[in-house]
Protein backbone atom coordinates (compact mmCIF):
# COMPACT_ATOMS: atom_id res chain seq x y z
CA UNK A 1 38.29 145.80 124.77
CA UNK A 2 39.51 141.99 124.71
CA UNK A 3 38.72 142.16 121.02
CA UNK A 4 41.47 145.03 120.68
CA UNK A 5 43.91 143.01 122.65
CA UNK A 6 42.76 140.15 120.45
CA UNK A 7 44.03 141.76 118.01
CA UNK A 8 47.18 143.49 119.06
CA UNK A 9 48.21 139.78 119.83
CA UNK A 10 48.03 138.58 116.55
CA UNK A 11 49.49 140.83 114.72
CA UNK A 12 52.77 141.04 117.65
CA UNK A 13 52.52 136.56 116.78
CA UNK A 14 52.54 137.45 113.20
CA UNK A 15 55.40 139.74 113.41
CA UNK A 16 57.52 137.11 116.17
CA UNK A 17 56.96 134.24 113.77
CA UNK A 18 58.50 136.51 110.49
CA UNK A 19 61.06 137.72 112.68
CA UNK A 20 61.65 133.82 113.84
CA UNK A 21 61.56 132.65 110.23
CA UNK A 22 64.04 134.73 108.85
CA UNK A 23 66.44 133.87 111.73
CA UNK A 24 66.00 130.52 110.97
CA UNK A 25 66.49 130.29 107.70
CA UNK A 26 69.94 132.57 107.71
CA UNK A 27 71.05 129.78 111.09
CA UNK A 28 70.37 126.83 109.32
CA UNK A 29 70.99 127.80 105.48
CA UNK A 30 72.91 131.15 104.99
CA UNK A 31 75.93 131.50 107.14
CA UNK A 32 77.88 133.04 104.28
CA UNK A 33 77.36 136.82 103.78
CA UNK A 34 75.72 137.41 100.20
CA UNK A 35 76.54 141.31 99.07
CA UNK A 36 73.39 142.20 97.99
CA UNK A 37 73.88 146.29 97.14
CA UNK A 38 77.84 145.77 97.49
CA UNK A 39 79.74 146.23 101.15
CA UNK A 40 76.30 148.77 101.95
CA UNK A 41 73.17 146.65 102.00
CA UNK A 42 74.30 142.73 102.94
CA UNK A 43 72.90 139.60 104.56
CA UNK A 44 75.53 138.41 107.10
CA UNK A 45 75.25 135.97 109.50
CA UNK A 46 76.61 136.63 113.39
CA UNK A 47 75.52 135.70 117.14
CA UNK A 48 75.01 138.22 119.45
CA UNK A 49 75.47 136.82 122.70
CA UNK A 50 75.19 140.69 123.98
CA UNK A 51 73.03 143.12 124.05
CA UNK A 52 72.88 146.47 121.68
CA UNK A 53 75.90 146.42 119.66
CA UNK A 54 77.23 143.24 121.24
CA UNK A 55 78.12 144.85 124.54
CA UNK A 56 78.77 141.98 126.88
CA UNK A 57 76.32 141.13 130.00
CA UNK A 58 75.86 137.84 131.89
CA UNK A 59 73.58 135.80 130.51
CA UNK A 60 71.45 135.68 133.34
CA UNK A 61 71.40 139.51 134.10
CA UNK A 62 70.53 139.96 130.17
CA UNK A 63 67.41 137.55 130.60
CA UNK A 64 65.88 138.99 133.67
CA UNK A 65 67.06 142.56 132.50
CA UNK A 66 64.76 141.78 129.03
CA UNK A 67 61.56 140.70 130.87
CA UNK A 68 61.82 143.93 133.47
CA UNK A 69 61.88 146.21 130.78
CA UNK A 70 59.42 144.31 128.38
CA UNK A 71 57.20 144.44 131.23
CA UNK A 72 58.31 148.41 132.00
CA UNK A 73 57.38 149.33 128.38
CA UNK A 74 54.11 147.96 128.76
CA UNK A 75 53.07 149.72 131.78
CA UNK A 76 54.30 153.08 130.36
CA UNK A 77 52.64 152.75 127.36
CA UNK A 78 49.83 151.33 128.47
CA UNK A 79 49.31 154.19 131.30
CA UNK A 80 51.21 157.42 129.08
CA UNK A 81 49.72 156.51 125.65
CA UNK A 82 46.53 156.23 123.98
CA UNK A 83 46.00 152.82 122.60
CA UNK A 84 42.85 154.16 121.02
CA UNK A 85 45.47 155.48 118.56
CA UNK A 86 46.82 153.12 115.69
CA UNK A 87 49.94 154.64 115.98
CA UNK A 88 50.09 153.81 119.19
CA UNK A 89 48.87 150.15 118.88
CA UNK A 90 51.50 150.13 116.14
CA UNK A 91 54.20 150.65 118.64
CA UNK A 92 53.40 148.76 121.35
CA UNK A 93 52.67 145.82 118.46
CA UNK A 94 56.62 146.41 117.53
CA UNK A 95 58.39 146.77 120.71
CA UNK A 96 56.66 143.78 122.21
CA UNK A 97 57.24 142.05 119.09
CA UNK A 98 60.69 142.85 118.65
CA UNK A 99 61.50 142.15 122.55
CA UNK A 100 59.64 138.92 122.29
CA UNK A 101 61.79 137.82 118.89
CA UNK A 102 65.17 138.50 120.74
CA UNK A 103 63.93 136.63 123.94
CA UNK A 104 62.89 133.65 122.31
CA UNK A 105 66.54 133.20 120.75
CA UNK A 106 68.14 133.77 123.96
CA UNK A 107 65.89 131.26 125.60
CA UNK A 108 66.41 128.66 123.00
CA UNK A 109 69.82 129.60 121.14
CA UNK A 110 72.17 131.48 124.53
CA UNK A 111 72.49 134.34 121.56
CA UNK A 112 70.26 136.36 119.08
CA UNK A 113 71.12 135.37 115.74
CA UNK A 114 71.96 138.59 113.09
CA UNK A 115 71.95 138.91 109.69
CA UNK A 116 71.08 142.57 108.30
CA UNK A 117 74.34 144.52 107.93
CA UNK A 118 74.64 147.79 106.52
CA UNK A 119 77.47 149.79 105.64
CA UNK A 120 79.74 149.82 108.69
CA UNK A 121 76.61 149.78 111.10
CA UNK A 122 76.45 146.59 113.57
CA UNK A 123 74.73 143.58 112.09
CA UNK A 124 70.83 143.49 112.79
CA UNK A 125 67.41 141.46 112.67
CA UNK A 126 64.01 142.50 112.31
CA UNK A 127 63.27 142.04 115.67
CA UNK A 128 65.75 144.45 116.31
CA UNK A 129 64.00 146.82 113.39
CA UNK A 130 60.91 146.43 115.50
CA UNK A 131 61.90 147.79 118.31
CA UNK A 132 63.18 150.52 116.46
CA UNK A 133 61.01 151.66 114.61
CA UNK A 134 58.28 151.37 117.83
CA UNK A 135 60.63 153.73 119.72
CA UNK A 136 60.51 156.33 116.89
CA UNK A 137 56.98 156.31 116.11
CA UNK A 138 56.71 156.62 120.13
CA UNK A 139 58.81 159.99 119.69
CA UNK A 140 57.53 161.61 116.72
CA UNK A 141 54.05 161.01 117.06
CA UNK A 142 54.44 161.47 120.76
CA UNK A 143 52.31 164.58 121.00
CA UNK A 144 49.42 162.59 119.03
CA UNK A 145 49.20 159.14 121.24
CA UNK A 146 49.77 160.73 124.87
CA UNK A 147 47.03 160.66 127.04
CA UNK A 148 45.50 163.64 128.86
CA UNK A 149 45.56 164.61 132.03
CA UNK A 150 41.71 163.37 132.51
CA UNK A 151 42.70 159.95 130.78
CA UNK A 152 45.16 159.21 133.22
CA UNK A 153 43.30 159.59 136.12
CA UNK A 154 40.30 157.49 135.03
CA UNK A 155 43.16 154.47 134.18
């Protein structure tokens, strides 16, 4: 069991420090948006002192707001899904990961930094793509990493 969560932990470090990386490197050395497939697929640099979409929220409400529901999503999954899945590991690895990435630059930056825009869409980071793609591998494969009824009540 600790070996699993061994595990699960490395991979959700290896995916914060890629996530960190990247924001780094576009803060510090790319603040200019580069076209790369035209006005569809670009890298451009903003701060998102918000939350989804930039919607405003004190700071302070946005901080304690992120650890609740990191700490929500774990419970649920944890009790409502079976971790014995990889497809459940794999979302639980994401979300945490992605919530984790977007703490740390409010924690040390005041804002997330951004820098994946497509077409008209809001500008993103792969932190952001974590959490994302979690919540829809929670949703389609939801009928394949639930637990049962008699897996519930031995938890």
């Amino acid at each position: 069991m600790k070996n699993k969560f061994l595990k699960l932990g490395i991979w959700c470090l290896i995916l914060i420090v890629l996530d960190q990386l990247t924001k780094y490197f576009v803060h510090n050395y790319s603040q200019e948006t580069t076209e790369i497939i035209g006005r569809f697929f670009r890298i451009e640099y903003s701060q998102n002192t918000g939350v989804a979409f930039g919607l405003p929220v004190p700071y302070t409400l946005l901080i304690i707001g992120n650890i609740f529901l990191m700490g929500l999503i774990i419970w649920i999954i944890n009790k409502e899904f079976d971790l014995e899945q990889p497809i459940g590991r794999a979302a639980l690895i994401l979300i945490l990961a992605g919530a984790l990435g977007n703490l740390i630059d409010r924690l040390t930056r005041g804002f997330v930094v951004d820098f994946i825009g497509i077409w008209s869409w809001p500008n993103f980071n792969l932190a952001d793509a974590y959490i994302s793609v979690g919540i829809l591998l929670m949703i389609v494969f939801y009928g394949r990493i639930k637990r049962t009824t008699d897996e519930k009540l031995v938890k």
